[in-house]
C-alpha atoms as a PDB file:
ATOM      1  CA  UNK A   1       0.000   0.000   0.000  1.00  0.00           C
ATOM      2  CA  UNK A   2       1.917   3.311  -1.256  1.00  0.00           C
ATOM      3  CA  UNK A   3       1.464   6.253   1.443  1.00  0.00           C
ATOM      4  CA  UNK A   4      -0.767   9.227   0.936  1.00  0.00           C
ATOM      5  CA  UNK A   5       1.268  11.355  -0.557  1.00  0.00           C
ATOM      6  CA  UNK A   6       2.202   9.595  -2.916  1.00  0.00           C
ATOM      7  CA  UNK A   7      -0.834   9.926  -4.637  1.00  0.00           C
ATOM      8  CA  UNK A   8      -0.749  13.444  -4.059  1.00  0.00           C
ATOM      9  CA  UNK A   9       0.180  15.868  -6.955  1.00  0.00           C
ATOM     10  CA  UNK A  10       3.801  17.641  -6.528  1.00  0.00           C
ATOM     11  CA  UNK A  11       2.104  20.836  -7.027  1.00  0.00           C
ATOM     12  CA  UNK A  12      -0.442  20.585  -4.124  1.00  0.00           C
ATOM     13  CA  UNK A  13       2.393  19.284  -2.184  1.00  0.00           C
ATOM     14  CA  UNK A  14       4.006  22.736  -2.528  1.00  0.00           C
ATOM     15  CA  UNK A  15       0.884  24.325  -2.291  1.00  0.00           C
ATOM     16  CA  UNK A  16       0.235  23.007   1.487  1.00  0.00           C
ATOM     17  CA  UNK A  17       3.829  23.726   2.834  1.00  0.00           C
ATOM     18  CA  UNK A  18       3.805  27.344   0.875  1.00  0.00           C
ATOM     19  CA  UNK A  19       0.334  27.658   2.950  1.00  0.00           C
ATOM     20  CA  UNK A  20       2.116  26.327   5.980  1.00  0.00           C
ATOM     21  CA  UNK A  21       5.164  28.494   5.566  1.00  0.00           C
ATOM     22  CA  UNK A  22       3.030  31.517   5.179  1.00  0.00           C
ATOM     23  CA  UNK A  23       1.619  30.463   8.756  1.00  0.00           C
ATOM     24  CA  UNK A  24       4.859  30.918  10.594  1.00  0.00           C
ATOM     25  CA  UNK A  25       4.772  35.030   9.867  1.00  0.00           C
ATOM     26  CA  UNK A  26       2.280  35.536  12.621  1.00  0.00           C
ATOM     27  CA  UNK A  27       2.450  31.756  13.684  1.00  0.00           C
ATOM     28  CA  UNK A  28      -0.993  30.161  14.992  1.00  0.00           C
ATOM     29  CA  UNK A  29      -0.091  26.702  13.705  1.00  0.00           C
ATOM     30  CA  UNK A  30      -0.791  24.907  17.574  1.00  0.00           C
ATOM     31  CA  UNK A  31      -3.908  25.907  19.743  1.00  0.00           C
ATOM     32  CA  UNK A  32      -1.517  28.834  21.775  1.00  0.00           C
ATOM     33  CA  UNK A  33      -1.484  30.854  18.711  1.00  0.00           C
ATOM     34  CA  UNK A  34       1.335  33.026  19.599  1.00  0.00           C
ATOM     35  CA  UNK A  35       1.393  35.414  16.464  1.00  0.00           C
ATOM     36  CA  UNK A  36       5.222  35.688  16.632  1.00  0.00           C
ATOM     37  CA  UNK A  37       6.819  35.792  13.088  1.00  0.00           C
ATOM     38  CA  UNK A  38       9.029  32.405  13.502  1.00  0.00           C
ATOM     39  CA  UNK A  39      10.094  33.179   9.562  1.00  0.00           C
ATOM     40  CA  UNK A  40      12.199  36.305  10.894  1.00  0.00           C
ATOM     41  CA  UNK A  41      13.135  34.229  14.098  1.00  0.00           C
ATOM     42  CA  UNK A  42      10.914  35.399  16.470  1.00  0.00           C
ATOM     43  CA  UNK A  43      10.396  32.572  19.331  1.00  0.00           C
ATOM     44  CA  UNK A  44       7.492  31.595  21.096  1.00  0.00           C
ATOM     45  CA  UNK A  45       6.074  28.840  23.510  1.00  0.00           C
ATOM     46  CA  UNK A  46       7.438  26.273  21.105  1.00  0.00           C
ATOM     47  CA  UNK A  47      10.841  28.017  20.704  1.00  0.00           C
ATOM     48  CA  UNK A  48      11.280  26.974  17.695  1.00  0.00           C
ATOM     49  CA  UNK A  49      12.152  29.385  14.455  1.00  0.00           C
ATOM     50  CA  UNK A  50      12.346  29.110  10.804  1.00  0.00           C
ATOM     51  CA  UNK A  51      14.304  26.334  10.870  1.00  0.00           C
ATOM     52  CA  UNK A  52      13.118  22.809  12.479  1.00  0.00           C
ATOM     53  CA  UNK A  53      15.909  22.103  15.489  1.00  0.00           C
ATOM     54  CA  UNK A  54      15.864  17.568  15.173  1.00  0.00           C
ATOM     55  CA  UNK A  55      17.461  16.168  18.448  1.00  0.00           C
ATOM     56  CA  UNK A  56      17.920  12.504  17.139  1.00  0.00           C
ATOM     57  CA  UNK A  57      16.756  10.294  14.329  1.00  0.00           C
ATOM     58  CA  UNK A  58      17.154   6.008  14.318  1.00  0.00           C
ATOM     59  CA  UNK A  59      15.563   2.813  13.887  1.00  0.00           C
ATOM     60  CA  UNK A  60      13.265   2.927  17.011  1.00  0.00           C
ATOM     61  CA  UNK A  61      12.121  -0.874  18.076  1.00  0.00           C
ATOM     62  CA  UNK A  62      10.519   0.415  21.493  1.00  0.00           C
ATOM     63  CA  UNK A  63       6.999   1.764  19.492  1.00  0.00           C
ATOM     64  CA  UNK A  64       4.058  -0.350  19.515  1.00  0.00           C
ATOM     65  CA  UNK A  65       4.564  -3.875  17.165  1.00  0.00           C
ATOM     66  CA  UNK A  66       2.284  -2.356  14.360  1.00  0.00           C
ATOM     67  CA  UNK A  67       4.543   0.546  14.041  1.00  0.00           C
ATOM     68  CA  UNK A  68       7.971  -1.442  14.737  1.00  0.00           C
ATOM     69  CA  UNK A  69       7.015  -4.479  12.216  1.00  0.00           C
ATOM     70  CA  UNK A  70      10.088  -6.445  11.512  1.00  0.00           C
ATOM     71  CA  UNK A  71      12.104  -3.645  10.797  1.00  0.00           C
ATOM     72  CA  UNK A  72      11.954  -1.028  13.294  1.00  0.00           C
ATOM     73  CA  UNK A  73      10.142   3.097  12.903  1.00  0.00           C
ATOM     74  CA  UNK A  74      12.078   5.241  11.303  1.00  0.00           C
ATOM     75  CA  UNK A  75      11.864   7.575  13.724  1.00  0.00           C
ATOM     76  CA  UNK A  76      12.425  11.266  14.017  1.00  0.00           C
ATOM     77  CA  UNK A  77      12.412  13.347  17.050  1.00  0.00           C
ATOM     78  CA  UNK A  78      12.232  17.394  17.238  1.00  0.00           C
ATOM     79  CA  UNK A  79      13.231  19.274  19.725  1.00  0.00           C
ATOM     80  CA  UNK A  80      10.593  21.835  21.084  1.00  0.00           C
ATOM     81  CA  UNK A  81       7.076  21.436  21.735  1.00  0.00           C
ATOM     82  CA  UNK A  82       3.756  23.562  21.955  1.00  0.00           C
ATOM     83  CA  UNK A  83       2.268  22.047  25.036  1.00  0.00           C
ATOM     84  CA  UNK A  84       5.173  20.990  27.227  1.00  0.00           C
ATOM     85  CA  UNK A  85       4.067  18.578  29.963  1.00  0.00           C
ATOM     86  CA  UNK A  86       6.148  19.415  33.432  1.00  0.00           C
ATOM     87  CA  UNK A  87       6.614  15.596  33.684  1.00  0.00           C
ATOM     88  CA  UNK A  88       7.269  15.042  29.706  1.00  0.00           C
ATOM     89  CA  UNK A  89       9.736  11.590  29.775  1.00  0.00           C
ATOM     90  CA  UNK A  90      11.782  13.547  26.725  1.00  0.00           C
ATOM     91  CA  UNK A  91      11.913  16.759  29.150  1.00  0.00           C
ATOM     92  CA  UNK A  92      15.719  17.293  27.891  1.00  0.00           C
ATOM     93  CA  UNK A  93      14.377  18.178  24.495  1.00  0.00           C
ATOM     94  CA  UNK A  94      10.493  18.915  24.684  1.00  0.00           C
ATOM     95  CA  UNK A  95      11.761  22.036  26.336  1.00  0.00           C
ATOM     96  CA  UNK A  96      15.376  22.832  25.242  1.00  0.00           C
ATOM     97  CA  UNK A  97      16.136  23.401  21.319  1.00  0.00           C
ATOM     98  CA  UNK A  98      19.722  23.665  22.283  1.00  0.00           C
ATOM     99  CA  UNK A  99      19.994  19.786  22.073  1.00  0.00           C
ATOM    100  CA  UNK A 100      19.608  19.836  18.705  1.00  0.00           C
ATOM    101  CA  UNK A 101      20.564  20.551  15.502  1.00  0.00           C
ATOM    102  CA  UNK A 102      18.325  22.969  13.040  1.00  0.00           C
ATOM    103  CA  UNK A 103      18.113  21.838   9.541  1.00  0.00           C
ATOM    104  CA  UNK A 104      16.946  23.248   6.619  1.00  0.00           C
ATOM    105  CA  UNK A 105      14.226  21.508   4.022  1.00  0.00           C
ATOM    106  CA  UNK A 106      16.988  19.372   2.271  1.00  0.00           C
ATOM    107  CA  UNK A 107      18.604  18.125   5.561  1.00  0.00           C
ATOM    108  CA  UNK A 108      15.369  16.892   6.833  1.00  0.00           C
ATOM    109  CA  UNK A 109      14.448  15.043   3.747  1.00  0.00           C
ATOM    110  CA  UNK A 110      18.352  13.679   3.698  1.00  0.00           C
ATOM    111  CA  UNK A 111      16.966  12.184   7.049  1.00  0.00           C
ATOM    112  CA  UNK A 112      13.717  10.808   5.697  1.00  0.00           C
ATOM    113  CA  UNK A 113      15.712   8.787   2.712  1.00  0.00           C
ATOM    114  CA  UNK A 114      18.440   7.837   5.044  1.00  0.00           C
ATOM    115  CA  UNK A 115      16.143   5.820   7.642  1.00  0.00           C
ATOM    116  CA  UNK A 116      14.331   4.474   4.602  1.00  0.00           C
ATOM    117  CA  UNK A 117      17.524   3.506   2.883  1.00  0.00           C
ATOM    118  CA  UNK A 118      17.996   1.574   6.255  1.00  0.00           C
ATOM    119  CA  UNK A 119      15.345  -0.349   6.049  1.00  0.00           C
ATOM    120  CA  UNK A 120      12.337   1.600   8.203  1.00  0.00           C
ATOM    121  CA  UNK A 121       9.059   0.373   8.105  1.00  0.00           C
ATOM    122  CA  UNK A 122       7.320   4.154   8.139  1.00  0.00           C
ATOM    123  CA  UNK A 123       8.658   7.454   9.221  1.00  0.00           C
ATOM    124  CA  UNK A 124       7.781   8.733  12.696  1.00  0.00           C
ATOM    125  CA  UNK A 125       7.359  12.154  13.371  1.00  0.00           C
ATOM    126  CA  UNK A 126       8.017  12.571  16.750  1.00  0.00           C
ATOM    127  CA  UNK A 127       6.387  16.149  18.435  1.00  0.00           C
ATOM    128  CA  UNK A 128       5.815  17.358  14.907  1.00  0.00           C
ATOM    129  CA  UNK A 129       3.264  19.969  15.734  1.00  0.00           C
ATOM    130  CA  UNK A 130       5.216  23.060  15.964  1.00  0.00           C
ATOM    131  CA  UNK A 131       7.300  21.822  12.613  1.00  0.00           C
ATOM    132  CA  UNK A 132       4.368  21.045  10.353  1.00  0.00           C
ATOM    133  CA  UNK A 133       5.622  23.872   7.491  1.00  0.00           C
ATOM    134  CA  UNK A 134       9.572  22.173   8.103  1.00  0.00           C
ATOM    135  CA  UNK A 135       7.979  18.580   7.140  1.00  0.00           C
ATOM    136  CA  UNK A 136       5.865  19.880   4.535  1.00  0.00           C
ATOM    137  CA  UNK A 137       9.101  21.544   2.857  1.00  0.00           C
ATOM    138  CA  UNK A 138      10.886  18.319   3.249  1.00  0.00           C
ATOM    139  CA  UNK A 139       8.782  16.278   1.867  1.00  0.00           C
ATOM    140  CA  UNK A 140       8.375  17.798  -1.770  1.00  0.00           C
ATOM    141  CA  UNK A 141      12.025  17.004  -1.519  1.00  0.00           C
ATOM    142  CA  UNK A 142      11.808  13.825   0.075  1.00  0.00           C
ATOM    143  CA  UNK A 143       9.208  12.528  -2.421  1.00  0.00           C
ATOM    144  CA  UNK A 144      10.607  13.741  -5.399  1.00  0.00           C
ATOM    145  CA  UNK A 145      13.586  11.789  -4.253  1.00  0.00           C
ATOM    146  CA  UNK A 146      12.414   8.474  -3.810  1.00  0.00           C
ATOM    147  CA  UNK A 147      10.508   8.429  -0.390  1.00  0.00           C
ATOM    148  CA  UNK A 148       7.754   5.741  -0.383  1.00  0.00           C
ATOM    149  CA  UNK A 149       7.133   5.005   3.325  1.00  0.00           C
ATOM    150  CA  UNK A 150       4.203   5.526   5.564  1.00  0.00           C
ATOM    151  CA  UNK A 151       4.109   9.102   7.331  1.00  0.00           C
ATOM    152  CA  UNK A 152       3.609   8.865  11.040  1.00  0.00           C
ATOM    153  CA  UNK A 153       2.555  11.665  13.093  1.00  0.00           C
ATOM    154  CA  UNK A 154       3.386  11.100  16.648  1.00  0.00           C
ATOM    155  CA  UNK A 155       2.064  14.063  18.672  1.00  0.00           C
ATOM    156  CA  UNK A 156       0.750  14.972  22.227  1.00  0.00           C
ATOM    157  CA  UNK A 157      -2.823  15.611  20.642  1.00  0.00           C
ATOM    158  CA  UNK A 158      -3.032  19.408  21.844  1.00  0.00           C
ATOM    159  CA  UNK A 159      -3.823  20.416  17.828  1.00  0.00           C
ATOM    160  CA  UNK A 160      -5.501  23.027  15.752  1.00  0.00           C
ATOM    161  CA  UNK A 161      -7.973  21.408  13.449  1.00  0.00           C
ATOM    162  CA  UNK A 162      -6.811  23.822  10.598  1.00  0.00           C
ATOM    163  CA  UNK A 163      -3.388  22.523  11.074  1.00  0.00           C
ATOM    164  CA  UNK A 164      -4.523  18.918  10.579  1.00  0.00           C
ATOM    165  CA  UNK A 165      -6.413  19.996   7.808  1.00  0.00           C
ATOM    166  CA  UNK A 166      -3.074  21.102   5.782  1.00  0.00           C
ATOM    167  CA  UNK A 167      -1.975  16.842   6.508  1.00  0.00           C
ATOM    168  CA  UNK A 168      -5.280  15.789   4.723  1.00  0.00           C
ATOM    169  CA  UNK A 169      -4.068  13.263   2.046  1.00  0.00           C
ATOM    170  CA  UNK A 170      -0.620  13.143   3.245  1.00  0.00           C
ATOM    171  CA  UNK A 171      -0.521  11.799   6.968  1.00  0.00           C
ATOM    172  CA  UNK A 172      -1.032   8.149   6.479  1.00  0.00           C
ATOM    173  CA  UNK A 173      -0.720   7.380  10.587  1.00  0.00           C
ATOM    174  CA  UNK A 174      -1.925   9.572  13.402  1.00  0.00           C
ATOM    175  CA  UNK A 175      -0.720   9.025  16.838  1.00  0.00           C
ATOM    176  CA  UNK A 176      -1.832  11.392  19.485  1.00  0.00           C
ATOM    177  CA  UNK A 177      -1.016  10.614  23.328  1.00  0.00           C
ATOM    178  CA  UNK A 178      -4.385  11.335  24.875  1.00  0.00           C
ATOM    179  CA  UNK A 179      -3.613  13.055  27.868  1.00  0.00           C
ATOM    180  CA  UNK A 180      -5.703  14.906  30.733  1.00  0.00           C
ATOM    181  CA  UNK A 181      -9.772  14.710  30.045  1.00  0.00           C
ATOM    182  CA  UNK A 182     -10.237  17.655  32.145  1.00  0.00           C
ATOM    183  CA  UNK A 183      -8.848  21.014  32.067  1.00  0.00           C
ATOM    184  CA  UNK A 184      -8.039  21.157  35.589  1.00  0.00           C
ATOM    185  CA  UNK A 185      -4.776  19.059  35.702  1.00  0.00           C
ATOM    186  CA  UNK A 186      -4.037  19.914  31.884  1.00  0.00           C
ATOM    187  CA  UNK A 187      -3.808  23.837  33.448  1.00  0.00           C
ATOM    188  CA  UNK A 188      -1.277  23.046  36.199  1.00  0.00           C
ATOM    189  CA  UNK A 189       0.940  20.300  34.697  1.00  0.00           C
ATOM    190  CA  UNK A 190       0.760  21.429  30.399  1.00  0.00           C
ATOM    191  CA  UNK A 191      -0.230  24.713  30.987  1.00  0.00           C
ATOM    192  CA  UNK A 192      -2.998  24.477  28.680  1.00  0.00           C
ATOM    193  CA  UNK A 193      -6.690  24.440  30.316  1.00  0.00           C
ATOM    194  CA  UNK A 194      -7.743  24.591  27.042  1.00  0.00           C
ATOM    195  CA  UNK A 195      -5.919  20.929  26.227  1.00  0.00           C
ATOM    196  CA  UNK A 196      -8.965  18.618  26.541  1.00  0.00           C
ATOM    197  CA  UNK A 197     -11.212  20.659  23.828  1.00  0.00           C
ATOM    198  CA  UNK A 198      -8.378  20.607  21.694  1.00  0.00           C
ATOM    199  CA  UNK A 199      -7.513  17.543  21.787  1.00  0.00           C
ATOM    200  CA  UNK A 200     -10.857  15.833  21.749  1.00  0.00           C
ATOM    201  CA  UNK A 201     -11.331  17.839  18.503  1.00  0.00           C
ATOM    202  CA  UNK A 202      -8.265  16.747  16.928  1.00  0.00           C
ATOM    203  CA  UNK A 203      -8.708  12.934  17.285  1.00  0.00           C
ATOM    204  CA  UNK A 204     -12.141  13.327  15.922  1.00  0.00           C
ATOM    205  CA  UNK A 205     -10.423  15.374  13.072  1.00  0.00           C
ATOM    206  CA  UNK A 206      -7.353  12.820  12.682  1.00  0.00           C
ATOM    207  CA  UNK A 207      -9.892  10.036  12.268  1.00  0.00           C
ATOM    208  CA  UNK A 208     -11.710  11.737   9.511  1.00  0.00           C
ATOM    209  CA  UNK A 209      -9.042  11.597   7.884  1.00  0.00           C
ATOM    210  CA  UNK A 210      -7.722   8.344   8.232  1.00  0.00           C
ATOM    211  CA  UNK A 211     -10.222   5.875   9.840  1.00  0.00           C
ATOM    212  CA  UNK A 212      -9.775   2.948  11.884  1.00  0.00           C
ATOM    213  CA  UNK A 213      -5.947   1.090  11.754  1.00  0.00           C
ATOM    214  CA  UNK A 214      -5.372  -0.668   8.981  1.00  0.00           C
ATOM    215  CA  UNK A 215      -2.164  -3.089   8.982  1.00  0.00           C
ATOM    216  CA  UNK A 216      -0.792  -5.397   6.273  1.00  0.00           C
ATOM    217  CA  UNK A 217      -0.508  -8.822   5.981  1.00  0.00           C
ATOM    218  CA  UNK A 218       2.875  -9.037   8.055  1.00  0.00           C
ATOM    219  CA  UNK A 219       1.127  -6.864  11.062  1.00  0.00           C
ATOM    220  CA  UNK A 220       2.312  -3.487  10.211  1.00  0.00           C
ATOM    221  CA  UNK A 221       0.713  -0.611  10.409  1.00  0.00           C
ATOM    222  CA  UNK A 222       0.042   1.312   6.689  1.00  0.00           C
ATOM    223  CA  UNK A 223      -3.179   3.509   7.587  1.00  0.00           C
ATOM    224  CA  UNK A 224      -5.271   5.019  10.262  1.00  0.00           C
ATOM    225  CA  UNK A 225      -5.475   6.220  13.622  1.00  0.00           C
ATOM    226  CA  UNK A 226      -3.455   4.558  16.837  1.00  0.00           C
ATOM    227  CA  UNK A 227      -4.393   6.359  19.972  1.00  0.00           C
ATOM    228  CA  UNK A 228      -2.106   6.258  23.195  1.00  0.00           C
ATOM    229  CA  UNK A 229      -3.217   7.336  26.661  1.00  0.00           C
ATOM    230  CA  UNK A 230      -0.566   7.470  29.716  1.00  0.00           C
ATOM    231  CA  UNK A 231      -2.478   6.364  32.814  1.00  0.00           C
ATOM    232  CA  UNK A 232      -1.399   8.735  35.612  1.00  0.00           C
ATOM    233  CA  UNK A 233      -0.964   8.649  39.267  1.00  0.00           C
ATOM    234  CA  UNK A 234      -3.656   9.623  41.129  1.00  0.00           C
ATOM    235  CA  UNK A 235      -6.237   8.848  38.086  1.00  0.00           C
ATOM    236  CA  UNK A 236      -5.426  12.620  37.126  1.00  0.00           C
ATOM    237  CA  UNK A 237      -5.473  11.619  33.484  1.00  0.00           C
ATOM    238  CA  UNK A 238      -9.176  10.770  33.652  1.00  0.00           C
ATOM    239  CA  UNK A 239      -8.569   7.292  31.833  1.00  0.00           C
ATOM    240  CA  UNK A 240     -12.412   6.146  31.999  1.00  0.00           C
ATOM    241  CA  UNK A 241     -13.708   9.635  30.244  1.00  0.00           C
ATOM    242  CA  UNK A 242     -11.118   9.207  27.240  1.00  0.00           C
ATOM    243  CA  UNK A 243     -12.308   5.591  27.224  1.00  0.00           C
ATOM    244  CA  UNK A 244     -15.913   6.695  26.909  1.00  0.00           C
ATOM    245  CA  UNK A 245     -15.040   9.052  24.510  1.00  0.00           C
ATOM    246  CA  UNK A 246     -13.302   7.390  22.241  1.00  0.00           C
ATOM    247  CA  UNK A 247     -16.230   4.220  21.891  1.00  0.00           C
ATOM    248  CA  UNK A 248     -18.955   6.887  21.775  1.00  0.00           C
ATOM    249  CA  UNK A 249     -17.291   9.712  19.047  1.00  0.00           C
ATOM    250  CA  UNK A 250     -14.417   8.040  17.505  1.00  0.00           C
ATOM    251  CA  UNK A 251     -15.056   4.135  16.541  1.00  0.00           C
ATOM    252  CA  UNK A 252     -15.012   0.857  18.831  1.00  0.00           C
ATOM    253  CA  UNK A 253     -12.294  -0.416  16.437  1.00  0.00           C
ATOM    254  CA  UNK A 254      -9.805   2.410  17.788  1.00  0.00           C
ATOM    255  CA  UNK A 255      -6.406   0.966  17.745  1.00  0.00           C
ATOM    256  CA  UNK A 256      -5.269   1.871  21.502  1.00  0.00           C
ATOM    257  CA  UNK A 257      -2.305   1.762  23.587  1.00  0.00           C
ATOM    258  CA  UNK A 258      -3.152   2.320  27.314  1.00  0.00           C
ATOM    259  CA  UNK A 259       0.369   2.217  28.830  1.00  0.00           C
ATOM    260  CA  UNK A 260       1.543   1.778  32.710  1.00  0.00           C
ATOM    261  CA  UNK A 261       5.314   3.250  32.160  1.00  0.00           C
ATOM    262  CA  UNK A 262       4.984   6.521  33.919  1.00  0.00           C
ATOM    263  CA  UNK A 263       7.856   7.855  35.991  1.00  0.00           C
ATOM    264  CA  UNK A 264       8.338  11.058  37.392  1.00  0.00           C
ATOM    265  CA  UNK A 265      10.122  13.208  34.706  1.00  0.00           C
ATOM    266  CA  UNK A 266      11.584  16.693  34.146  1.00  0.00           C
ATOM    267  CA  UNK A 267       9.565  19.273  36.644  1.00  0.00           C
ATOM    268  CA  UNK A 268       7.317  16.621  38.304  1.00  0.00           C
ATOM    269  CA  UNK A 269       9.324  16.381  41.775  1.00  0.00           C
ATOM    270  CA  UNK A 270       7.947  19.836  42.242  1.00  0.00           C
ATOM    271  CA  UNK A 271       4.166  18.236  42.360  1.00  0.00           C
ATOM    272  CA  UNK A 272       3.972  15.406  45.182  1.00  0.00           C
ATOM    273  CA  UNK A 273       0.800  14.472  43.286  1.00  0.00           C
ATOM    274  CA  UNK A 274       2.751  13.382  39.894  1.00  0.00           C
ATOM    275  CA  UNK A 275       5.504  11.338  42.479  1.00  0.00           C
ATOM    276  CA  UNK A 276       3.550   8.749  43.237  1.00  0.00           C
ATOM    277  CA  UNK A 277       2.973   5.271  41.969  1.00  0.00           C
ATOM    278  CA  UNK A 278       0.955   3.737  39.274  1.00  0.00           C
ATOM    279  CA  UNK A 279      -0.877   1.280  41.156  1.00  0.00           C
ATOM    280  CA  UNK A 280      -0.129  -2.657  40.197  1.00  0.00           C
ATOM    281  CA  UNK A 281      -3.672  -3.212  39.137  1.00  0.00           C
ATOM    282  CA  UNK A 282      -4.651   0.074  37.125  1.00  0.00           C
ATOM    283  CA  UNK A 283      -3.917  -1.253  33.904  1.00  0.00           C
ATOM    284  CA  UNK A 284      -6.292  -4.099  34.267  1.00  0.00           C
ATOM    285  CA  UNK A 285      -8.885  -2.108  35.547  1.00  0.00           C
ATOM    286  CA  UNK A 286      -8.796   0.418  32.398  1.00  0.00           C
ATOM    287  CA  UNK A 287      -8.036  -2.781  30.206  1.00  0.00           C
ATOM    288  CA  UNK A 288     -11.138  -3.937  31.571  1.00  0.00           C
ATOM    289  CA  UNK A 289     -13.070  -1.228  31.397  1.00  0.00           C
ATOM    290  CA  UNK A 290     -12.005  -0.586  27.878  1.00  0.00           C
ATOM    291  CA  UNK A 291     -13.302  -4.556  26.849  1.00  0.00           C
ATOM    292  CA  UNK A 292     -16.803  -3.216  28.598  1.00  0.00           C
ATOM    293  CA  UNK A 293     -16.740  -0.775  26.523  1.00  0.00           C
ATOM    294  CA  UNK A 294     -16.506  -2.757  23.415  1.00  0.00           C
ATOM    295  CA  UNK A 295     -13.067  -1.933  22.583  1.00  0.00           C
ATOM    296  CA  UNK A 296     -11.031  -4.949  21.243  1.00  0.00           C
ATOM    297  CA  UNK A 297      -8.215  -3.527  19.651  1.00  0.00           C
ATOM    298  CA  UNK A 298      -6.111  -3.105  22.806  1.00  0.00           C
ATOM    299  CA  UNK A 299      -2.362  -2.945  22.387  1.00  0.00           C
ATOM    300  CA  UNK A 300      -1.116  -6.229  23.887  1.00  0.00           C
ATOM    301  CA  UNK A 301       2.319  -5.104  25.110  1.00  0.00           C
ATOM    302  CA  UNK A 302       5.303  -7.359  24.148  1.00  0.00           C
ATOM    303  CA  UNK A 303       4.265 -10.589  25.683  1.00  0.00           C
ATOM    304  CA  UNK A 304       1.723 -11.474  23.098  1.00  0.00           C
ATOM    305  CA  UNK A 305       1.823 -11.849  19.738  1.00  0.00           C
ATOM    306  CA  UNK A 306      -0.969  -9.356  17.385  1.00  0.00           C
ATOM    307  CA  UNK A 307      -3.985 -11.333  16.348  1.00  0.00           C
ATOM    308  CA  UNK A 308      -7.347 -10.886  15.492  1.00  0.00           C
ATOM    309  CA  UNK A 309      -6.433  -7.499  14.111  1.00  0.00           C
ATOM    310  CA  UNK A 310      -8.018  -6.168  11.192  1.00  0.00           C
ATOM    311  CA  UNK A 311      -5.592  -6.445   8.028  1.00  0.00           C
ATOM    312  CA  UNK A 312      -5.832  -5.786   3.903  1.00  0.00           C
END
């Protein structure tokens, strides 16, 4: 199955990054909407500029098995972020561009062909939001070049619709991390009350887009939407709502990853709340709660092997 946009013209390839460029002069590309002009360098919440700042890119073989096949995610991560999560497990480069190096359109899309010439199964887009216009640019390149794998977008959900909108036809895999259901905890520990609205809206968008997963015959993921949620200590995440949600407005075959690995990252000693445990058994319960739901498509961890999946 050839990605998206590779049935996508070259011209309305340049079309949608020239529109995306033209965003960064008085930037409202993420929810904050800062209005600073990031094309003459001006910073704001995502302090990131003209020029995408990428901390690392490799053959990542810790993503879920649909994304990691038998060759590994060809994965790229940016430094930066728009919503910045004071507990954010990649707190060294969500929130410092110095550890990083900015490239320009023709760098990036060296990246993209490099990973694929090493054998990725898709390329992951790790905290793309802020850099939408940067992987827009790359990919005419990268396209025009040879590039022929699946395009990931791996993203804390906190997204502007329009944004999304300029991805229609090209995205092949959204992957938001679900986070806080209510705007209470998403004020204090992402500074963004506004996070759950956004984000509810964006998954609806994302699976407009893309529908349910869709993997090939070898397991691996080609199309659709994979949803992550991080249970939290103290239930501050408000697991059962997103579960609810996502059966009632998005689709009972939702591809989902409800994972246990949270440790206390970055700023979170400074919150006694975000210190504690995740309790032994609150996986099962939302794993659980999520088969009385009617969800099926549960993300089995690494001890079992996918099955009963849908495929081509």
């Amino acid at each position: 199955m050839t990605p998206g946009y590779a049935h996508v013209s070259r011209d309305l390839l340049v079309a949608r990054a020239k529109q995306a460029v033209d965003a960064l002069a008085e930037c409202n590309l993420c929810p904050r909407q800062c209005g600073v002009n990031r094309s003459k360098g001006e910073l704001g919440y995502c302090r990131t500029g003209r020029r995408a700042v990428v901390a690392s890119a490799h053959l990542h073989y810790g993503e879920e098995a649909p994304l990691v096949g038998s060759r590994g995610s060809g994965t790229v991560f940016f430094a930066g972020c728009s919503l910045g999560c004071v507990f954010c497990q990649n707190y060294d480069i969500s929130h410092d561009t110095d550890q990083g190096h900015p490239v320009r359109a023709g760098q990036l899309a060296g990246i993209m062909l490099d990973l694929q010439r090493h054998g990725a199964a898709n390329i992951n887009l790790v905290t793309p939001s802020h850099v939408v216009p940067h992987i827009l640019e790359a990919l005419v390149e990268a396209a025009a070049s040879g590039l022929n794998l699946p395009l990931v977008y791996n993203c804390s959900g906190y997204e502007r619709v329009e944004t999304l909108r300029m991805l229609e036809g090209i995205v092949d895999i959204y992957m938001p991390d679900i986070k806080f259901y209510h705007p209470e905890p998403a004020a204090i520990y992402c500074r963004a009350g506004d996070y759950p609205q956004q984000a509810r809206a964006a998954v609806k968008e994302m699976h407009r887009q893309v529908g349910d997963l869709v993997l090939d015959h070898d397991g691996t993921a080609v199309r659709g939407l994979l949803v992550r949620h991080l249970l939290m200590p103290d239930r501050l995440a408000g697991t059962m709502d997103w579960l609810r949600f996502v059966v009632r407005e998005i689709s009972k075959d939702t591809y989902i990853n409800i994972m246990d690995q949270y440790r206390p990252c970055g700023q979170a000693w400074s919150y006694p709340e975000l210190c504690g445990p995740i309790p032994a058994q609150a996986r099962e319960e939302a794993f659980a709660h999520a088969r009385a739901l009617g969800l099926t498509r549960i993300d089995p961890g690494p001890k079992r092997r996918l099955q009963d999946f849908f495929t081509l």
